[in-house]
Protein backbone atom coordinates (compact mmCIF):
# COMPACT_ATOMS: atom_id res chain seq x y z
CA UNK A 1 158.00 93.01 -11.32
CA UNK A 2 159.60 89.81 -12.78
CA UNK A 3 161.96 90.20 -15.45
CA UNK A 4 163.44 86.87 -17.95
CA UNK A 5 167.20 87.00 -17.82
CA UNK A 6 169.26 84.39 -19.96
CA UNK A 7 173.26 83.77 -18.78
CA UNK A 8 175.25 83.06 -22.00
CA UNK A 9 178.91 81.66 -22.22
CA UNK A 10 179.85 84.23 -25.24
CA UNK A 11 183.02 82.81 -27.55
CA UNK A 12 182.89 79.43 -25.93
CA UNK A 13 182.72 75.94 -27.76
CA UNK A 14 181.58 74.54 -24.63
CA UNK A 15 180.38 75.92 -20.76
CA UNK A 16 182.51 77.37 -18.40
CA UNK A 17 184.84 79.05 -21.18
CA UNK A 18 184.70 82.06 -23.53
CA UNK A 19 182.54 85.06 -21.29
CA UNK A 20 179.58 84.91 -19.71
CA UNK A 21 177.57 87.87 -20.19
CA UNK A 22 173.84 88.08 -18.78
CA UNK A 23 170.86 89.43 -21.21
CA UNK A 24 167.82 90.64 -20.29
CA UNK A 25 164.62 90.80 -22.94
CA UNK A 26 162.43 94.21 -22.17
CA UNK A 27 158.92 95.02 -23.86
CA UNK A 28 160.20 98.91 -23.08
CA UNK A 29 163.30 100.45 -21.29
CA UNK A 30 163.42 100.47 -17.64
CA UNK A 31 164.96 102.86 -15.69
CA UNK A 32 169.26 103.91 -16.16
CA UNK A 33 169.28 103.17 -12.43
CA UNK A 34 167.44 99.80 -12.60
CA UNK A 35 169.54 98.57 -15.41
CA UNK A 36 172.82 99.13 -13.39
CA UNK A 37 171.52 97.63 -10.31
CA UNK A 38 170.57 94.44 -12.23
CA UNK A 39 174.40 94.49 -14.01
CA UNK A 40 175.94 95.02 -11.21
CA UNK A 41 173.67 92.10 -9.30
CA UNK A 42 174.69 90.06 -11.85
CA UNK A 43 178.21 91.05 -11.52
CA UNK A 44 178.96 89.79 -14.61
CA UNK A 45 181.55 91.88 -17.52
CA UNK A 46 178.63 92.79 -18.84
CA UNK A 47 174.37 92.13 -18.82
CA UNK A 48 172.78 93.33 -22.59
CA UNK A 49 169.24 94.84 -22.17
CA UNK A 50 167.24 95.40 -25.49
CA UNK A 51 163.82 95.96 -26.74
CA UNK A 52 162.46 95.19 -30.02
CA UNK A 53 161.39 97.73 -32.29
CA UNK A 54 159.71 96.75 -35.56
CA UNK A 55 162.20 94.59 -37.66
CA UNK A 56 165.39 95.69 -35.55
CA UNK A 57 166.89 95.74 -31.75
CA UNK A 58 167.68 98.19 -29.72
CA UNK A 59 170.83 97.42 -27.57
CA UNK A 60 172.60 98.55 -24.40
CA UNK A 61 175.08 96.96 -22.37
CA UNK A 62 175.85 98.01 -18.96
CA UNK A 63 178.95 96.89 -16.41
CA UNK A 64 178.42 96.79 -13.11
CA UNK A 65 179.62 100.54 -12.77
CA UNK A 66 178.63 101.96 -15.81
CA UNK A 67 176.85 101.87 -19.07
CA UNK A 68 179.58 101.27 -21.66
CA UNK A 69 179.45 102.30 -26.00
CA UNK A 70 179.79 99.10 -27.25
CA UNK A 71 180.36 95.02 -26.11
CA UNK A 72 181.09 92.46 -28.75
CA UNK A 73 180.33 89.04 -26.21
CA UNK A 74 177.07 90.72 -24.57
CA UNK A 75 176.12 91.39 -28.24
CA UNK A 76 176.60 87.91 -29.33
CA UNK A 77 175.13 86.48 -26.44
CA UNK A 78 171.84 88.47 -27.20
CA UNK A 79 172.25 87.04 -30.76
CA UNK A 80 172.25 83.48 -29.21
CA UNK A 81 169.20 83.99 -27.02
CA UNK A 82 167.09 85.51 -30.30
CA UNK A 83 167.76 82.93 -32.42
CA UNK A 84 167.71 80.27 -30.06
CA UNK A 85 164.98 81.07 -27.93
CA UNK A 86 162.69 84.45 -28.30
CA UNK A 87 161.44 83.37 -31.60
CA UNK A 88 163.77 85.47 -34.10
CA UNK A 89 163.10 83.73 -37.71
CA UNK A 90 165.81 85.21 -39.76
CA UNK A 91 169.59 84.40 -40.00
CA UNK A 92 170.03 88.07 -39.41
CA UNK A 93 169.58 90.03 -36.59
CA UNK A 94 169.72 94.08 -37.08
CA UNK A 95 170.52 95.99 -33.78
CA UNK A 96 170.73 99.65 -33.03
CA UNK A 97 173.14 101.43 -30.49
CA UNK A 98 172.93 105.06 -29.34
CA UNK A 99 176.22 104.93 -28.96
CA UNK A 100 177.79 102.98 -31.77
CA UNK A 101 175.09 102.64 -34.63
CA UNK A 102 174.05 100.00 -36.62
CA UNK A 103 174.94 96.64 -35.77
CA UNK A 104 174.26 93.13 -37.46
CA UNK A 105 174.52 89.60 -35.72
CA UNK A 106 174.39 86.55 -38.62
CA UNK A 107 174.33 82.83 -37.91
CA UNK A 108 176.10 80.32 -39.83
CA UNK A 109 175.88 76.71 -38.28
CA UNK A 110 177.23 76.94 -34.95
CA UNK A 111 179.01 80.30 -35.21
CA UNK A 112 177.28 83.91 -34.84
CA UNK A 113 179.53 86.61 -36.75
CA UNK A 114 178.84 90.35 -35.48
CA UNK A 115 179.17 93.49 -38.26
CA UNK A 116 180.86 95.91 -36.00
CA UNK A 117 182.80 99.28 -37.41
CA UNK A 118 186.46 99.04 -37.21
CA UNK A 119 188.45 101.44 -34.60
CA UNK A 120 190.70 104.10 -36.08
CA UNK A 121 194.22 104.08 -34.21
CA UNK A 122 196.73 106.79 -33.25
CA UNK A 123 199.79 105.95 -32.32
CA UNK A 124 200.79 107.73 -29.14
CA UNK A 125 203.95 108.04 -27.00
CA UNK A 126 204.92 104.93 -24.79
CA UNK A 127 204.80 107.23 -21.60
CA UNK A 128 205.44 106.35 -18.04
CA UNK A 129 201.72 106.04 -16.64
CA UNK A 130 201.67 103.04 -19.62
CA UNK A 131 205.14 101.96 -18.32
CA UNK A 132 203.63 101.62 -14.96
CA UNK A 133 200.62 99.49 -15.72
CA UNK A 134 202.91 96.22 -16.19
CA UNK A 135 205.87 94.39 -15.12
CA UNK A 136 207.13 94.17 -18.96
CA UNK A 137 207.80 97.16 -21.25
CA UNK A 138 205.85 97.26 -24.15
CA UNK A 139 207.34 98.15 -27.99
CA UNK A 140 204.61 100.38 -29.15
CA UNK A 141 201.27 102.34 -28.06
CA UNK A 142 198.28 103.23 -29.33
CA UNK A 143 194.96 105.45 -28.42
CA UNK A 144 191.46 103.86 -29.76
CA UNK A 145 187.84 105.31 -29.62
CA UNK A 146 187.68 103.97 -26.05
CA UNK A 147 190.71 101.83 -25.19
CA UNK A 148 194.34 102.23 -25.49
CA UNK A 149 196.76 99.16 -27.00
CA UNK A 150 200.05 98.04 -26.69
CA UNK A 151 202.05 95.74 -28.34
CA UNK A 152 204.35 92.95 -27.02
CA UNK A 153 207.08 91.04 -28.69
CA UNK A 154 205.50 87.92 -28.41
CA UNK A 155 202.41 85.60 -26.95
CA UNK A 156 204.17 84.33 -23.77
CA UNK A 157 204.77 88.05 -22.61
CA UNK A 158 201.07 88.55 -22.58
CA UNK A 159 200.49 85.30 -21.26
CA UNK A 160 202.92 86.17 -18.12
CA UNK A 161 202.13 89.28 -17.74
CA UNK A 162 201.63 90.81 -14.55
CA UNK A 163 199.02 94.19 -14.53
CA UNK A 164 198.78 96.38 -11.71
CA UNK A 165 195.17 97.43 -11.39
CA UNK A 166 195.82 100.78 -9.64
CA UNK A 167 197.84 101.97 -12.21
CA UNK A 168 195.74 101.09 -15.13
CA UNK A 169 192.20 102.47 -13.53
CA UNK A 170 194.06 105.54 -13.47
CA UNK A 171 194.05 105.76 -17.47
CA UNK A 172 192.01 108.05 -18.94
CA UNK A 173 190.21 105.55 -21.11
CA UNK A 174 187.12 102.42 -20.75
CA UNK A 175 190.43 99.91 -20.83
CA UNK A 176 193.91 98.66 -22.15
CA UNK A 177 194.37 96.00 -24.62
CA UNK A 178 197.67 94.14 -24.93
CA UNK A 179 198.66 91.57 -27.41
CA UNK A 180 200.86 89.88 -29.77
CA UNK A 181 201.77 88.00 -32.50
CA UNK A 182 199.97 84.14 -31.63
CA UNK A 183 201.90 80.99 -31.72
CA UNK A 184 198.67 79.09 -32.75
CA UNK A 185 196.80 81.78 -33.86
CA UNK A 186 197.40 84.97 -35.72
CA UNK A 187 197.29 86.94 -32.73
CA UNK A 188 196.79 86.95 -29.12
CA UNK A 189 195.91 89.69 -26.40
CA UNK A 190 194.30 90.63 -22.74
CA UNK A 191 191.80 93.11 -21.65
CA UNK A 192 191.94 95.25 -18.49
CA UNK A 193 189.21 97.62 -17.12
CA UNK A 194 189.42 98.05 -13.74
CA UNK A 195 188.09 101.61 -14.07
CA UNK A 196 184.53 100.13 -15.25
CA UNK A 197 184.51 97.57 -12.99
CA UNK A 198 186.15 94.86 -15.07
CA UNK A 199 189.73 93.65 -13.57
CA UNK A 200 190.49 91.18 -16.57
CA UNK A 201 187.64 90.48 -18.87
CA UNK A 202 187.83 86.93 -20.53
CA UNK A 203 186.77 87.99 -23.63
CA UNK A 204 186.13 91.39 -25.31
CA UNK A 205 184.79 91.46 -28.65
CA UNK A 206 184.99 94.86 -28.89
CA UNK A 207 188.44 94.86 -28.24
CA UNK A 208 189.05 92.99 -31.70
CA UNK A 209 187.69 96.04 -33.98
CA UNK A 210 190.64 97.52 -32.56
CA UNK A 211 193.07 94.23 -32.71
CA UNK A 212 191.58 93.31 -35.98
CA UNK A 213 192.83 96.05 -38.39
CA UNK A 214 196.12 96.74 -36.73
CA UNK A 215 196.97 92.65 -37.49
CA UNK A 216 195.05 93.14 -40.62
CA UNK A 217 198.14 95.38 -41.54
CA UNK A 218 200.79 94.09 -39.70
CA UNK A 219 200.72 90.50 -41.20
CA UNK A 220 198.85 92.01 -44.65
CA UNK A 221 195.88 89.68 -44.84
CA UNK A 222 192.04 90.09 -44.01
CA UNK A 223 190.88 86.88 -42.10
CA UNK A 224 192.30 86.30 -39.02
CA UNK A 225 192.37 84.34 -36.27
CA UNK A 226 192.47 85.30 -32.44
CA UNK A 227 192.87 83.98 -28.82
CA UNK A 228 192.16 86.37 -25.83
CA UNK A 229 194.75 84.66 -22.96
CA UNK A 230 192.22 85.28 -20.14
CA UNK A 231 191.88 81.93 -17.37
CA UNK A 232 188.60 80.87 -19.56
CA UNK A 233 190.33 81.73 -22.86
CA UNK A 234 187.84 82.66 -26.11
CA UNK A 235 188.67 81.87 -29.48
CA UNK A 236 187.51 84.24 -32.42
CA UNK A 237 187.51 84.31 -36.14
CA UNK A 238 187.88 88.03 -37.15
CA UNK A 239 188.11 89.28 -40.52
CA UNK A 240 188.25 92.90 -41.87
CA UNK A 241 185.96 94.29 -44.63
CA UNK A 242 186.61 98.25 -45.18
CA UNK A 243 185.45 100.42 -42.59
CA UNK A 244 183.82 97.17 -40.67
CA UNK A 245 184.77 94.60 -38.48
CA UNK A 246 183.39 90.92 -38.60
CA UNK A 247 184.05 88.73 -35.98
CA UNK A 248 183.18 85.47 -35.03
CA UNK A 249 182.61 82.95 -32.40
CA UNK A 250 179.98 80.22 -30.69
CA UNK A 251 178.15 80.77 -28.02
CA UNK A 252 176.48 78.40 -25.10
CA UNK A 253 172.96 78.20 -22.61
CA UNK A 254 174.20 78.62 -18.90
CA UNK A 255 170.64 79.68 -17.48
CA UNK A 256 167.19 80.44 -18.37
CA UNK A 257 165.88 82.25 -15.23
CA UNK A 258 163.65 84.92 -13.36
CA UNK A 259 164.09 87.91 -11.52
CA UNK A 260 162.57 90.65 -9.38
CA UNK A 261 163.41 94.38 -10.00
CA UNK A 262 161.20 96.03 -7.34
């Protein structure tokens, strides 16, 4: 069987930046254990699989270790390949998630802005299995849907900052965000996953409905903007609207290609 596959630089303003994330049109769902055999050929962060259904999209977005709630760049690349080349007509794309809902892609010139719910925080004790995850010593912890956070004093902590894998796969959570207060931007952080796969992703959308209303508060003001300090760096404009999330970036054509799944 030969299946279309587009590869997507997601929050880049030009190749070989931002995070590539692979996406893969279906007329129906193929099997769980096809789908993670194609992510983790691709053995990309993350390869989006969706099939349309009436005026709306239905999403999922698998690692290449397991099938994961929600992924802001995978969503944004599969924004970039409807508008730009499987024939979607409106400057709004509606997507569905089994696992997080209703979800909305928009284009505005150059830049796609996803409609994502914001992450409730609790703030949780700075323990020793967070301790042990990096060389520096975070000032405060927190516990997300999926991800736990910490925050450093400032952006060339995060920058320098030395993870050790081991310790942060054994986390009882998808990943761990760290960040800061930007120099250039409002804020900066990194993403770690190692326990799905994903040693340092370069850019985690997702990630900002959790960054995004903890800055929102911290430096009391709505729009924001964001650099994730992986080696391909992504830029994002994130703003926060009640109970939802909106953030935004560009996106870029890697490959148009072909594959075989049996």
């Amino acid at each position: 069987m030969k299946q279309k596959i587009y590869q997507i630089d997601a929050f880049a303003s030009q190749l070989f930046s931002g995070n590539p994330a692979a996406v893969c049109p279906l007329d129906q769902w193929l099997s769980d254990e096809v789908m993670l055999k194609i992510a983790a050929e691709n053995n990309l962060a993350e390869t989006a699989f969706y099939v349309k259904n009436e005026d709306s999209y239905q999403i999922r977005w698998f690692t290449p270790k397991v099938e994961v709630d929600l992924c802001g760049h995978a969503t944004l690349a599969t924004a970039f390949v409807l508008f730009n080349y499987e024939n979607h007509q409106e400057n709004i794309i509606h997507f569905y998630s089994h696992q997080s809902g209703e979800l909305t892609a928009s284009k505005q010139g150059n830049f796609l802005t996803l409609d994502f719910p914001a992450d409730h925080l609790m703030p949780i004790e700075l323990t020793s299995e967070i301790f042990d995850c990096f060389d520096q010593k975070p000032k405060l912890a927190f516990k997300g849907k999926t991800d736990f956070m910490v925050i450093f004093e400032n952006e060339k902590q995060i920058q320098n900052l030395k993870p050790s894998f081991d310790k942060i796969a054994q986390l009882e959570a998808r990943g761990i965000i760290v960040t800061a207060k930007g120099d250039n931007t409002d804020f900066v952080s990194r993403f770690f996953a190692p326990q799905t796969g994903v040693t340092e992703d370069p850019v985690t959308g997702s990630a900002h409905t959790t960054l995004t209303p903890y800055w929102a508060k911290q430096l009391n003001k709505l729009e924001l903007t964001a650099t994730q300090l992986s080696e391909r760096k992504g830029f994002l404009k994130c703003s926060l609207s009640g109970d939802r999330v909106q953030i935004s970036g560009q996106a870029k054509l890697y490959l148009i290609g072909e594959i075989n799944t049996e």
